[in-house]
PDB file of N, CA and C in Angstrom:
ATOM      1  N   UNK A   1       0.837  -1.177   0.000  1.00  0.00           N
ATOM      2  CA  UNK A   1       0.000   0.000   0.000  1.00  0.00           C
ATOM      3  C   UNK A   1       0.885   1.244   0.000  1.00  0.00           C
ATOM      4  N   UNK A   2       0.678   2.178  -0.855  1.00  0.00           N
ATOM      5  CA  UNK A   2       1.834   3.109  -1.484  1.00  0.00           C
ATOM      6  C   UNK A   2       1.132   4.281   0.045  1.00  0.00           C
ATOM      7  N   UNK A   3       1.892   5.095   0.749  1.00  0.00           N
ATOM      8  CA  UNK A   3       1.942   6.411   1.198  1.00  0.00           C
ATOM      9  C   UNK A   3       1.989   6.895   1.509  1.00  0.00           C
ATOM     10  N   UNK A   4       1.478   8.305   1.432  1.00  0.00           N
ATOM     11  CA  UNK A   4       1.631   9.556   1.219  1.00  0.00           C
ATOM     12  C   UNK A   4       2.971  10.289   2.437  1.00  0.00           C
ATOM     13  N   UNK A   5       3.129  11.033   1.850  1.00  0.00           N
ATOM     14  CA  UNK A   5       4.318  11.850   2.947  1.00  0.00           C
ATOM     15  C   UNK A   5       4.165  11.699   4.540  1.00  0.00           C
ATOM     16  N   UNK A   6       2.657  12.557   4.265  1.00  0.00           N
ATOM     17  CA  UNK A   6       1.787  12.472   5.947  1.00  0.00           C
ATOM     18  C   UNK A   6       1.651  11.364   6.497  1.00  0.00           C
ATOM     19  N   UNK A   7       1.833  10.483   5.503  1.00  0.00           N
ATOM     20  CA  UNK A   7       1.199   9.486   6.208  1.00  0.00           C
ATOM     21  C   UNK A   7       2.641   8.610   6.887  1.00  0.00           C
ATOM     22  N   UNK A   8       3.638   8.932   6.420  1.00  0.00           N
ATOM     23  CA  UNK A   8       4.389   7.904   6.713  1.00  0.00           C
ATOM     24  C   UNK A   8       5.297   8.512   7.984  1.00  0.00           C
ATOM     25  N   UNK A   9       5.005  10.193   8.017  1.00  0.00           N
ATOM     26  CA  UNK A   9       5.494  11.021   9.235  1.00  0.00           C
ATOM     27  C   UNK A   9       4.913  10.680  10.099  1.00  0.00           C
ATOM     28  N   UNK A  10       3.171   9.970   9.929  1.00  0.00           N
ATOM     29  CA  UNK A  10       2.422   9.956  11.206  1.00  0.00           C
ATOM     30  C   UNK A  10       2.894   8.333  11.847  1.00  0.00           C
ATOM     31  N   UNK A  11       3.318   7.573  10.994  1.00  0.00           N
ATOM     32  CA  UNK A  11       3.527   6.540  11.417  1.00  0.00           C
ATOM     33  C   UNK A  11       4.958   6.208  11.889  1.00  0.00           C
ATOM     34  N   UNK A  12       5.696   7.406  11.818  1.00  0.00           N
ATOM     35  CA  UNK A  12       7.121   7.487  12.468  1.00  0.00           C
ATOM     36  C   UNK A  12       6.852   8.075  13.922  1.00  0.00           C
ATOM     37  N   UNK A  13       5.775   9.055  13.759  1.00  0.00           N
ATOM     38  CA  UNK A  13       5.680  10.021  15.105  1.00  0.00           C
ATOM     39  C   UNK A  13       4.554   8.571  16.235  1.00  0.00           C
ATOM     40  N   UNK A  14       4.114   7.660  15.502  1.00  0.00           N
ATOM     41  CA  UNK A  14       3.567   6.840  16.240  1.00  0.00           C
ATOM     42  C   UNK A  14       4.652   5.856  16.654  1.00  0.00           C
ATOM     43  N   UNK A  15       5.702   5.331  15.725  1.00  0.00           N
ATOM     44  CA  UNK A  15       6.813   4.788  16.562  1.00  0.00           C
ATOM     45  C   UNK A  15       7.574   5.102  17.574  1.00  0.00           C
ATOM     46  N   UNK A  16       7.911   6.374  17.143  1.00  0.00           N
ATOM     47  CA  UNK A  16       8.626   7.291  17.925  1.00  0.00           C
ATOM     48  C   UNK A  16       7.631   7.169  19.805  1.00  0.00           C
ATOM     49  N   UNK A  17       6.596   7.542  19.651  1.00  0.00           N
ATOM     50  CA  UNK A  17       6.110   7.447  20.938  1.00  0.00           C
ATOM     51  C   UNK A  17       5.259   6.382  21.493  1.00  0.00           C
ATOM     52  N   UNK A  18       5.943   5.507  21.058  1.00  0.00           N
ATOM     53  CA  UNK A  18       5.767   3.953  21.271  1.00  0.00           C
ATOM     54  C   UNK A  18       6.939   3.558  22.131  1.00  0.00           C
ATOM     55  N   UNK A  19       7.950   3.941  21.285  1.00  0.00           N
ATOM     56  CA  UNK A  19       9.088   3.744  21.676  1.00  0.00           C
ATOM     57  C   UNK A  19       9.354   4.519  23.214  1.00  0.00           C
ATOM     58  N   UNK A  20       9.232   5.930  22.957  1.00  0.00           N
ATOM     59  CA  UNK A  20       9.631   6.651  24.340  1.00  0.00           C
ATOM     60  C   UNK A  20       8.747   5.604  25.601  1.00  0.00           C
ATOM     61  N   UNK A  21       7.278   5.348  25.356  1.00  0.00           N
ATOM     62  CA  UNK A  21       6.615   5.265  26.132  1.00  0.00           C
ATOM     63  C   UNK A  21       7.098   3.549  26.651  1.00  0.00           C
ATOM     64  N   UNK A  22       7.633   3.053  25.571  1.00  0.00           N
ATOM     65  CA  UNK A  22       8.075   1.481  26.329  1.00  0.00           C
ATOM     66  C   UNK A  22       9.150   1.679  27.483  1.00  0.00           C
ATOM     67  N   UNK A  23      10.412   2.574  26.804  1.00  0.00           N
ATOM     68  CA  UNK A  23      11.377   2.330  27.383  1.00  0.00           C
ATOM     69  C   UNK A  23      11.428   3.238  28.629  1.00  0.00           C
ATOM     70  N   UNK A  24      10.413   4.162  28.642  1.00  0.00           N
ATOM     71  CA  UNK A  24      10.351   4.358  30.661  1.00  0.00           C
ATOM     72  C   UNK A  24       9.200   3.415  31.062  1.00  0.00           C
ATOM     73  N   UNK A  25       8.269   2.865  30.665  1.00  0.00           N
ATOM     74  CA  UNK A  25       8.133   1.690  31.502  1.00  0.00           C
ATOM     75  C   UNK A  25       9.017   0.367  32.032  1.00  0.00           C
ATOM     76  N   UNK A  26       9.956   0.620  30.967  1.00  0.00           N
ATOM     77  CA  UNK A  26      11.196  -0.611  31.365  1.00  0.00           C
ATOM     78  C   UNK A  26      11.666   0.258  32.217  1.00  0.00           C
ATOM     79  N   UNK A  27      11.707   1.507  32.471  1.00  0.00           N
ATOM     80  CA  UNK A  27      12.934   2.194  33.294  1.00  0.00           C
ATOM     81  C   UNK A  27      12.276   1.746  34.779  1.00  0.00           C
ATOM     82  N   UNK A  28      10.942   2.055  34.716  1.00  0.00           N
ATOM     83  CA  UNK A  28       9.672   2.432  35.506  1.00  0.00           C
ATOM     84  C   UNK A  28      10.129   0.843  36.291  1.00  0.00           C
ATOM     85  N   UNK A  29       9.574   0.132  35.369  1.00  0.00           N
ATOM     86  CA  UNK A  29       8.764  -1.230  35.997  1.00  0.00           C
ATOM     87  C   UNK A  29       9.913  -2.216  36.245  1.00  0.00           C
ATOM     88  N   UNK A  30      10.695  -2.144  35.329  1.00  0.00           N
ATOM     89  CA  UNK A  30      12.205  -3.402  35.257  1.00  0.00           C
ATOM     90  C   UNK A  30      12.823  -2.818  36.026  1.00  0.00           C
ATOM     91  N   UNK A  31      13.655  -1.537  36.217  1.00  0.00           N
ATOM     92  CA  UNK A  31      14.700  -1.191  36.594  1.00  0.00           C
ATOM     93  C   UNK A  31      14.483  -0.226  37.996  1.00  0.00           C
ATOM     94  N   UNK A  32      13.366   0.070  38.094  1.00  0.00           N
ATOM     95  CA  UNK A  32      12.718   0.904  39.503  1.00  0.00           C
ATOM     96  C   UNK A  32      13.817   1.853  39.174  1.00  0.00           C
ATOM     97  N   UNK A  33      13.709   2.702  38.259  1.00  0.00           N
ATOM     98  CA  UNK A  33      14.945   3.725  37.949  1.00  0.00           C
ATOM     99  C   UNK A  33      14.097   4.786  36.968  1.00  0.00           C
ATOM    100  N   UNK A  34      13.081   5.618  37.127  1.00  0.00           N
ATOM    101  CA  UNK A  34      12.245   6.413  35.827  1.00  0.00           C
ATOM    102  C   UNK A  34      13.472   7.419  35.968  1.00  0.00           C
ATOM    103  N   UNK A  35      13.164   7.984  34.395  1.00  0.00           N
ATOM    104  CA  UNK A  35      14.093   9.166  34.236  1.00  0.00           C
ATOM    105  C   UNK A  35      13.219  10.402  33.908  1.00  0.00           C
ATOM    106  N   UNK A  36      12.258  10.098  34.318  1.00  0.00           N
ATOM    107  CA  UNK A  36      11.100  11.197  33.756  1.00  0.00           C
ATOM    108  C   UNK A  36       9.955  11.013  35.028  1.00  0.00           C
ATOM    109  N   UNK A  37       9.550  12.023  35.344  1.00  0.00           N
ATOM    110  CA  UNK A  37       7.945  11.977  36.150  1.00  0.00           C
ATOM    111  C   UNK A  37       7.123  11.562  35.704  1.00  0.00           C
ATOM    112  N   UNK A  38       5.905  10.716  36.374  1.00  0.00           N
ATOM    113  CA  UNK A  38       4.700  10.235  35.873  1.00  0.00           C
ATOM    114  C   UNK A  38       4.063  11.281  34.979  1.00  0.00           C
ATOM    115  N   UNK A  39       3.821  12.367  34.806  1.00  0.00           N
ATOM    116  CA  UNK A  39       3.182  13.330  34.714  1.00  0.00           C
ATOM    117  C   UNK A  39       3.336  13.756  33.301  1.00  0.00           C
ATOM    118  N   UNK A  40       5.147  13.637  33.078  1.00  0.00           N
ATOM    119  CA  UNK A  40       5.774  13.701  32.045  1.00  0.00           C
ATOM    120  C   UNK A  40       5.329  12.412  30.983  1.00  0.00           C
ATOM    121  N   UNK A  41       5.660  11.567  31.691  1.00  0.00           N
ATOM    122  CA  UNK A  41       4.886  10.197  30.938  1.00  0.00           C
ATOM    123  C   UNK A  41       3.731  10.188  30.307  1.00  0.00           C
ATOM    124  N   UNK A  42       2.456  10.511  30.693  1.00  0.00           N
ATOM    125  CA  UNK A  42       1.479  10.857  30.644  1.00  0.00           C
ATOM    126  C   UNK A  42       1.124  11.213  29.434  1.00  0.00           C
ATOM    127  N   UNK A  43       2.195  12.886  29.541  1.00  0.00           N
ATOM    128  CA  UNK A  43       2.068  13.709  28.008  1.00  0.00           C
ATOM    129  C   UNK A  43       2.707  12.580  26.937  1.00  0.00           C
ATOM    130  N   UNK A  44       3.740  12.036  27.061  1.00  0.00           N
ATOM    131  CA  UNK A  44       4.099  10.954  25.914  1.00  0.00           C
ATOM    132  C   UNK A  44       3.152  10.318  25.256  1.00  0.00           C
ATOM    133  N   UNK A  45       2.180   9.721  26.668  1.00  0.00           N
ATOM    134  CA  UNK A  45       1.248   8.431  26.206  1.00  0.00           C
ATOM    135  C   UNK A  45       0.005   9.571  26.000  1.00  0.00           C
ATOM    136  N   UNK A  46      -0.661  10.232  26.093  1.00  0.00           N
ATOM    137  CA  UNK A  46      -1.495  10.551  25.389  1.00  0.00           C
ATOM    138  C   UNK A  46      -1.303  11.410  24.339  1.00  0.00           C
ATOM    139  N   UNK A  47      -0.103  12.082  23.511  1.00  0.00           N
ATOM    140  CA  UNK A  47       0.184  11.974  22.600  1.00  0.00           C
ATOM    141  C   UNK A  47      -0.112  10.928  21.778  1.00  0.00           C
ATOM    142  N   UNK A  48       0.698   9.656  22.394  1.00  0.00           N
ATOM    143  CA  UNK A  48       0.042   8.424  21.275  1.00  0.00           C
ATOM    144  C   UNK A  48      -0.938   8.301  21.034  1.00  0.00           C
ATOM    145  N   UNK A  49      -1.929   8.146  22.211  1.00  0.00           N
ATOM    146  CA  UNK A  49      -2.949   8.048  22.274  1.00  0.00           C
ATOM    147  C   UNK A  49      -4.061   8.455  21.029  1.00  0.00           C
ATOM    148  N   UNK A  50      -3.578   9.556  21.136  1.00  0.00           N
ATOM    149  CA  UNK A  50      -4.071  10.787  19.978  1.00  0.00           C
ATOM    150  C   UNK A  50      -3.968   9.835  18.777  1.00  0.00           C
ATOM    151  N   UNK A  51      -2.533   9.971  18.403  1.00  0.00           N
ATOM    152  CA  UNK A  51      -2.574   9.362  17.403  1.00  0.00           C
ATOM    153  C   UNK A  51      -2.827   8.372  17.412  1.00  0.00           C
ATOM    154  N   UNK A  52      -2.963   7.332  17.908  1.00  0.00           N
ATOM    155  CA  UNK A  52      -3.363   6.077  17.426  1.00  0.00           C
ATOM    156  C   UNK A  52      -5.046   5.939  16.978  1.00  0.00           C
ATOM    157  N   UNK A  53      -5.512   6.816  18.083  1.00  0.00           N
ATOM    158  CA  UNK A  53      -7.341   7.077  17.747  1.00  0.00           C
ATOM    159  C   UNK A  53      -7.592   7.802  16.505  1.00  0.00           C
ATOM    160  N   UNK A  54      -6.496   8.893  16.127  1.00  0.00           N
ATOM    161  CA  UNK A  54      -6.911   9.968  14.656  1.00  0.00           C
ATOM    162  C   UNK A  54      -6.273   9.017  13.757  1.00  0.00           C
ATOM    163  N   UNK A  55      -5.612   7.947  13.990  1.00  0.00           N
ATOM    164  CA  UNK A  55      -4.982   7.113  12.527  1.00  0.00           C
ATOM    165  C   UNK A  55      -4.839   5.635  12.757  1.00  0.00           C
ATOM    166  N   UNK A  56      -6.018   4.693  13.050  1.00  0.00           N
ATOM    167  CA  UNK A  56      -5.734   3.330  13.402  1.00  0.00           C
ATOM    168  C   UNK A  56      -5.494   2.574  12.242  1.00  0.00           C
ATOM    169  N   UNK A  57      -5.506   2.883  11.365  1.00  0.00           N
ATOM    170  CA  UNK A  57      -4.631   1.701   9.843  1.00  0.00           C
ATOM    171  C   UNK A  57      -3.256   2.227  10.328  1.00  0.00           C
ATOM    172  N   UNK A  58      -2.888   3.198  10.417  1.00  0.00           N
ATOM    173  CA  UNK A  58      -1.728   3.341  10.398  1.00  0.00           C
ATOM    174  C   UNK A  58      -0.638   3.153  11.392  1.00  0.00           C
ATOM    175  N   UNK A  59      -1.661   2.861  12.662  1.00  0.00           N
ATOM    176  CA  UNK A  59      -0.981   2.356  13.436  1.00  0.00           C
ATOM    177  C   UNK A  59      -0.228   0.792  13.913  1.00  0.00           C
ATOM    178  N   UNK A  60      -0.752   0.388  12.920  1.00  0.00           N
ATOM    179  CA  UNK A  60      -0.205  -1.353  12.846  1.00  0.00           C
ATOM    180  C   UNK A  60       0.861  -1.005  11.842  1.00  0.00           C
ATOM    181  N   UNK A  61       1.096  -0.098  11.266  1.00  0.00           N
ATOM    182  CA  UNK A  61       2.191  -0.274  10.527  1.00  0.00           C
ATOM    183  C   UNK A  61       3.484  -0.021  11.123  1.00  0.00           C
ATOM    184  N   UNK A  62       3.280   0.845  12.409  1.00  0.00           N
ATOM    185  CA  UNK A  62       4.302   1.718  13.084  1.00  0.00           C
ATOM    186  C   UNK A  62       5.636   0.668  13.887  1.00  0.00           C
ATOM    187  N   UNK A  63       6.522   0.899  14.523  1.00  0.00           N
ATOM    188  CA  UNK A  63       7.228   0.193  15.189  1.00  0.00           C
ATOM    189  C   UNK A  63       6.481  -0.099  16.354  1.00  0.00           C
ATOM    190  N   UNK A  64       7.318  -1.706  17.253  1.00  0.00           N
ATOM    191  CA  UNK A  64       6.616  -1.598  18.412  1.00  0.00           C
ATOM    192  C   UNK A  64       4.953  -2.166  18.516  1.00  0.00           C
ATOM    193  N   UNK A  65       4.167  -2.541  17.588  1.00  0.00           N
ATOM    194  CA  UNK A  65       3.113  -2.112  17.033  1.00  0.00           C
ATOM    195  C   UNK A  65       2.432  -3.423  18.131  1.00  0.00           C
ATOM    196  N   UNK A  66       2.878  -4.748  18.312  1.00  0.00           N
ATOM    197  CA  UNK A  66       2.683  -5.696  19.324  1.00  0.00           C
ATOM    198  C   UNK A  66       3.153  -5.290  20.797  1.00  0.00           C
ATOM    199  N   UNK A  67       3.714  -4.191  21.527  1.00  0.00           N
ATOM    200  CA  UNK A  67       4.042  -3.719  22.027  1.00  0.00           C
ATOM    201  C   UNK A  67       3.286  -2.271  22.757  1.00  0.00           C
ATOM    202  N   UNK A  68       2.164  -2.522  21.810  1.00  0.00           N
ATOM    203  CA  UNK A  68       1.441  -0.972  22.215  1.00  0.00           C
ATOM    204  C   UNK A  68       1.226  -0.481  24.013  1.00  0.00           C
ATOM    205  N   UNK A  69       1.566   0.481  24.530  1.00  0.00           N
ATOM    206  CA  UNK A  69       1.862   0.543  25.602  1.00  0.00           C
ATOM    207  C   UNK A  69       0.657   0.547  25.983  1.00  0.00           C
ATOM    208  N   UNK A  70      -0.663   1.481  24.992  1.00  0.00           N
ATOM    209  CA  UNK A  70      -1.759   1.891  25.587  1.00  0.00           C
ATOM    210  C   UNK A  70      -2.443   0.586  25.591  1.00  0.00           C
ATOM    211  N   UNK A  71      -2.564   0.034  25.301  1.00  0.00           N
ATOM    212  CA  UNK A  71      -2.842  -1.468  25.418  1.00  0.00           C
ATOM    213  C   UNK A  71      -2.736  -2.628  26.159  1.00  0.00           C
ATOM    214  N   UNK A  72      -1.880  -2.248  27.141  1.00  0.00           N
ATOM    215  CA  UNK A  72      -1.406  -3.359  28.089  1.00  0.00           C
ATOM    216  C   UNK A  72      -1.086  -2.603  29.362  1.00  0.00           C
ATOM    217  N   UNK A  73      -1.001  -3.734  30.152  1.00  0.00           N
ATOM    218  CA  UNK A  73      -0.623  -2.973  31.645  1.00  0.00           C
ATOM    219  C   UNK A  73       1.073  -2.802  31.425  1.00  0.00           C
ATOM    220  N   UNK A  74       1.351  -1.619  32.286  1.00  0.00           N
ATOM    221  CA  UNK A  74       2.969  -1.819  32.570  1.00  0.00           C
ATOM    222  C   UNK A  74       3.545  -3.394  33.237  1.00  0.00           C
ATOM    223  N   UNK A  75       4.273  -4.303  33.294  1.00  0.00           N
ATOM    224  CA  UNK A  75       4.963  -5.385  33.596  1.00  0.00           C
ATOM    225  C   UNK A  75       6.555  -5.126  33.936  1.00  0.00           C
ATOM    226  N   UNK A  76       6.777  -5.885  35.074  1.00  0.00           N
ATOM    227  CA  UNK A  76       8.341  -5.534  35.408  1.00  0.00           C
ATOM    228  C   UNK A  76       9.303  -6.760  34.837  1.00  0.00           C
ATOM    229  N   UNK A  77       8.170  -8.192  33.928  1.00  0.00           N
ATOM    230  CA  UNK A  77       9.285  -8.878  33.272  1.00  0.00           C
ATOM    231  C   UNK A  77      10.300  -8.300  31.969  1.00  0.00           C
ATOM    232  N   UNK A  78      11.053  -8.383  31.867  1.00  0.00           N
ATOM    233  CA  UNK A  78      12.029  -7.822  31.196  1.00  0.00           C
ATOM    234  C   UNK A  78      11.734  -8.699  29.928  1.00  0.00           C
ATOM    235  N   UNK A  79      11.180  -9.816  29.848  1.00  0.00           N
ATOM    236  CA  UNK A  79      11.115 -10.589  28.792  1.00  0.00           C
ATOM    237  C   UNK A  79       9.213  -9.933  27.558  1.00  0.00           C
ATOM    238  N   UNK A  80       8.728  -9.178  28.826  1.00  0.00           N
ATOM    239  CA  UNK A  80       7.395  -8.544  27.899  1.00  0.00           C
ATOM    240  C   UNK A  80       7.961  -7.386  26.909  1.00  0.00           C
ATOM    241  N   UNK A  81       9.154  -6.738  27.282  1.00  0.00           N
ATOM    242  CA  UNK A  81       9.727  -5.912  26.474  1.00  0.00           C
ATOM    243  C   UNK A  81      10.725  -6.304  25.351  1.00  0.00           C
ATOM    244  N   UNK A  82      10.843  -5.658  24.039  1.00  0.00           N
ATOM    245  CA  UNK A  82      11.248  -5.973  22.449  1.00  0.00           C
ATOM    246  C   UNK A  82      12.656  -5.967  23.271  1.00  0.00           C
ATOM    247  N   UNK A  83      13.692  -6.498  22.889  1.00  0.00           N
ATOM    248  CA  UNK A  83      15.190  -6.355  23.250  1.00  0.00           C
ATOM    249  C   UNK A  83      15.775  -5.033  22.884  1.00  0.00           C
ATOM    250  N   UNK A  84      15.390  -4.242  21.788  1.00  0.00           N
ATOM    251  CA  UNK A  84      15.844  -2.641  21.792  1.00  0.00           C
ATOM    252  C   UNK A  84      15.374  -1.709  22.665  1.00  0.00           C
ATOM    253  N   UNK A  85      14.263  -1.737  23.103  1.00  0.00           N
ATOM    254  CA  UNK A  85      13.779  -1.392  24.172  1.00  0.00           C
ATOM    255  C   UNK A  85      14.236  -1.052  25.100  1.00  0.00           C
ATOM    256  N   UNK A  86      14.810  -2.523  25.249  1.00  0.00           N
ATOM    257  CA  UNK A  86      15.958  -2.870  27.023  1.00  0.00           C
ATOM    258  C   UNK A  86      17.176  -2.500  26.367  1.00  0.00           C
ATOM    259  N   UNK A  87      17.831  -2.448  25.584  1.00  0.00           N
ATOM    260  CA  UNK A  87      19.162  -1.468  24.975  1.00  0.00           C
ATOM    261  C   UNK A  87      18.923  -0.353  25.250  1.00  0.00           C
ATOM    262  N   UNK A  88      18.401  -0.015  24.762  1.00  0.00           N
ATOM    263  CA  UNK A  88      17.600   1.954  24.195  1.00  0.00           C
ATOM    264  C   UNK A  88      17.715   2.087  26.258  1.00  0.00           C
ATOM    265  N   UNK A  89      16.450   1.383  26.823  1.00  0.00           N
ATOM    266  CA  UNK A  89      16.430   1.848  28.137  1.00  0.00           C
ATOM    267  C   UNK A  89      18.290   1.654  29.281  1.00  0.00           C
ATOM    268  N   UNK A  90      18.868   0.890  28.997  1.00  0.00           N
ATOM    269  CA  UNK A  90      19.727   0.723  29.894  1.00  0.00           C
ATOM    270  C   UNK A  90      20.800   1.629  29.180  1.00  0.00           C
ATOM    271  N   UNK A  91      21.207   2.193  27.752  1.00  0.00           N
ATOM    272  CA  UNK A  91      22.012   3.344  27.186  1.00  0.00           C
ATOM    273  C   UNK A  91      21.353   4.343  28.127  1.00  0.00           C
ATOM    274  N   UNK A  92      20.299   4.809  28.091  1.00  0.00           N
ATOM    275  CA  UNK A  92      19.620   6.202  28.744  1.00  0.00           C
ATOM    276  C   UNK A  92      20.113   5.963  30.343  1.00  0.00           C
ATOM    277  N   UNK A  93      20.310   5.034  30.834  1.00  0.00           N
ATOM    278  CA  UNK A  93      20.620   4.974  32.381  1.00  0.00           C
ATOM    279  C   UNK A  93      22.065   5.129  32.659  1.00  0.00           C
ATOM    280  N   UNK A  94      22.553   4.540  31.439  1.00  0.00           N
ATOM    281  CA  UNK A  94      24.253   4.585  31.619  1.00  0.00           C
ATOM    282  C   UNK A  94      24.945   5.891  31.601  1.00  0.00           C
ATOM    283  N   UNK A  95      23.983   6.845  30.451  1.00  0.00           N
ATOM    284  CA  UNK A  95      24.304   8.024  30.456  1.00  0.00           C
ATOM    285  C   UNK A  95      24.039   9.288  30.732  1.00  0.00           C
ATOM    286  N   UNK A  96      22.939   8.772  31.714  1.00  0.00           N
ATOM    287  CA  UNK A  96      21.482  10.003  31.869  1.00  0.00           C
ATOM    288  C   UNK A  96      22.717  10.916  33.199  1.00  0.00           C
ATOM    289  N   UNK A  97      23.725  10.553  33.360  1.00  0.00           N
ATOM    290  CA  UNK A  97      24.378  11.592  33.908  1.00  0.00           C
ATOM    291  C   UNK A  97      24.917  13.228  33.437  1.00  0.00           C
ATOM    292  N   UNK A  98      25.225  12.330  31.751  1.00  0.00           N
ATOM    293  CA  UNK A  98      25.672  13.349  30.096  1.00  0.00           C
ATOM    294  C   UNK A  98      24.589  13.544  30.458  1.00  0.00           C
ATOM    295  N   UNK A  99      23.587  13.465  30.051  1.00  0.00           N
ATOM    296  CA  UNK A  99      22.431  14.142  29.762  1.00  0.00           C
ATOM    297  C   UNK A  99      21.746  15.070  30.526  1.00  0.00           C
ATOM    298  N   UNK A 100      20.963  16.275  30.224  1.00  0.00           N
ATOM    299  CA  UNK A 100      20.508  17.011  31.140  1.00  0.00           C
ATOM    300  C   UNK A 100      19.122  16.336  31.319  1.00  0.00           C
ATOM    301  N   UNK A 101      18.880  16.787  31.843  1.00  0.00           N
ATOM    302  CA  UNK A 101      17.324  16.405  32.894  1.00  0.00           C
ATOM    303  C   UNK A 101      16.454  16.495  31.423  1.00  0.00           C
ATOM    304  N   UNK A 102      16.151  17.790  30.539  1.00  0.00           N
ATOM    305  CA  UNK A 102      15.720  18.121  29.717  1.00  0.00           C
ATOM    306  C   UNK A 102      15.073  17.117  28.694  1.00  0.00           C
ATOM    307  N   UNK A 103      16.651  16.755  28.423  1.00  0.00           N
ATOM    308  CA  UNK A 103      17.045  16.199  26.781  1.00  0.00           C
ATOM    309  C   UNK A 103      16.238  14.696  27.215  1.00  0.00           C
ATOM    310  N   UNK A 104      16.442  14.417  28.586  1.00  0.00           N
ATOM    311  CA  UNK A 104      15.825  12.733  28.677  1.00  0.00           C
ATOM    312  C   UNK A 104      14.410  12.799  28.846  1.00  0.00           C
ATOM    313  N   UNK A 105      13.840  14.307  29.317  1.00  0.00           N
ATOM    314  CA  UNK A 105      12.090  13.878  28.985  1.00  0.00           C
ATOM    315  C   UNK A 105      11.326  14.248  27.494  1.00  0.00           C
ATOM    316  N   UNK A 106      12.680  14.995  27.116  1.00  0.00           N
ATOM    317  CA  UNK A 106      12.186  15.111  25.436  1.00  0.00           C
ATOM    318  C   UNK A 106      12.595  14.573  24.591  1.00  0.00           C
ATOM    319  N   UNK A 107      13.395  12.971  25.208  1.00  0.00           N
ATOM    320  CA  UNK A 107      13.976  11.864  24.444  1.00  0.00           C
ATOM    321  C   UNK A 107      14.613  12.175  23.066  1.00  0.00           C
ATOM    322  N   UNK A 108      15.393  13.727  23.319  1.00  0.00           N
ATOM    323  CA  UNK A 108      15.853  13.971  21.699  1.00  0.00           C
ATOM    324  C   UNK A 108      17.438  12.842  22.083  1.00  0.00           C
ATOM    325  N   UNK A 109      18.084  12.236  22.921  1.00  0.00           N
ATOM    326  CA  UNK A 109      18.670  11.320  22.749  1.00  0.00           C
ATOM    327  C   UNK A 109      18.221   9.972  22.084  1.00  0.00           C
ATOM    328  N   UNK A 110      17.035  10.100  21.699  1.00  0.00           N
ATOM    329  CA  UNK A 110      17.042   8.661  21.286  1.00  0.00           C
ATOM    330  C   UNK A 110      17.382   8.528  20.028  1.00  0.00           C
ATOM    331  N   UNK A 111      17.820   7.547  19.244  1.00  0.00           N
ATOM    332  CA  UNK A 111      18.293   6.962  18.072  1.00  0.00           C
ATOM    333  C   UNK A 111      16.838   7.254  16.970  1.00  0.00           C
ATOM    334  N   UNK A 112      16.553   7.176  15.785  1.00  0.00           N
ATOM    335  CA  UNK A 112      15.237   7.304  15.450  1.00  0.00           C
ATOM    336  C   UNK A 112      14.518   6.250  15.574  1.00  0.00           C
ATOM    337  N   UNK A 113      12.998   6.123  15.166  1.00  0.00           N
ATOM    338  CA  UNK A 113      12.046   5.419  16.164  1.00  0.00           C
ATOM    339  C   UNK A 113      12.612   3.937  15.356  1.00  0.00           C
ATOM    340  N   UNK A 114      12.740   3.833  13.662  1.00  0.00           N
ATOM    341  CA  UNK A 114      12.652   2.880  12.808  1.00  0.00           C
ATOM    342  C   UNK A 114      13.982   1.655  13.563  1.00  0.00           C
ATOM    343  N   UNK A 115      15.192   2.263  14.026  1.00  0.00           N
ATOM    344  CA  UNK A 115      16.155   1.637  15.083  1.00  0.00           C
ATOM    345  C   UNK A 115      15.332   0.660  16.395  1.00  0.00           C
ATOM    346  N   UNK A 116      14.207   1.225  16.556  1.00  0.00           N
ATOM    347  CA  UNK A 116      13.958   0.511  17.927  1.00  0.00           C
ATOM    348  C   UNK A 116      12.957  -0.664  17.921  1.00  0.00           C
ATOM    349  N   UNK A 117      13.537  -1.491  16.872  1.00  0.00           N
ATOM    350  CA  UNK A 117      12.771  -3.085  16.956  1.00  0.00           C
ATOM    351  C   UNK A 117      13.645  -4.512  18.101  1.00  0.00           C
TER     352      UNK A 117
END
């Protein structure tokens, strides 16, 4: 199925906060280590939220897509989470010292979303 520009930004911006939203629940639930406030979280996941309700074809296409956060309860097995996930989350812990407070609730450290299978 061929498309469009929009369409394939919306399905990056749905990986993308798929992704943020897994890997502080791994921070959250696996590692009892968040790098972000609940509150902060929140805005992530209902961002998705958004999108997943204004674009549901397009959301099975996105990364993560068996993984949907809004969909499941948080879990502290390490084995319910994709293995990039638990990379992506334990890089952010190793270095969330480099990092300012900032940059880790606006996850501009992360790698892009298409990386996080």
């Amino acid at each position: 199925m061929a498309h469009s520009k929009l369409d394939k930004q919306i399905v990056a911006e749905i990986s993308k906060y798929r992704t943020i939203c897994l890997i502080h629940r791994y921070l959250y639930y696996v590692k009892s280590d968040p790098l972000i406030s609940d509150q902060q979280y929140d805005v992530f996941e209902r961002k998705l939220k958004a999108l997943v309700t204004q674009h549901p074809s397009l959301a099975f296409e996105a990364e993560n897509q068996a993984f949907c956060p809004i969909n499941n309860v948080g879990s502290d097995n390490p084995e319910d989470y994709p293995r990039r996930i638990e990379q992506l989350a334990e890089s952010l812990l190793t270095h969330k010292g480099d990092y300012g407070k900032s940059t880790v609730s606006n996850m501009s450290v992360l790698p892009c979303a298409s990386s996080a299978k």
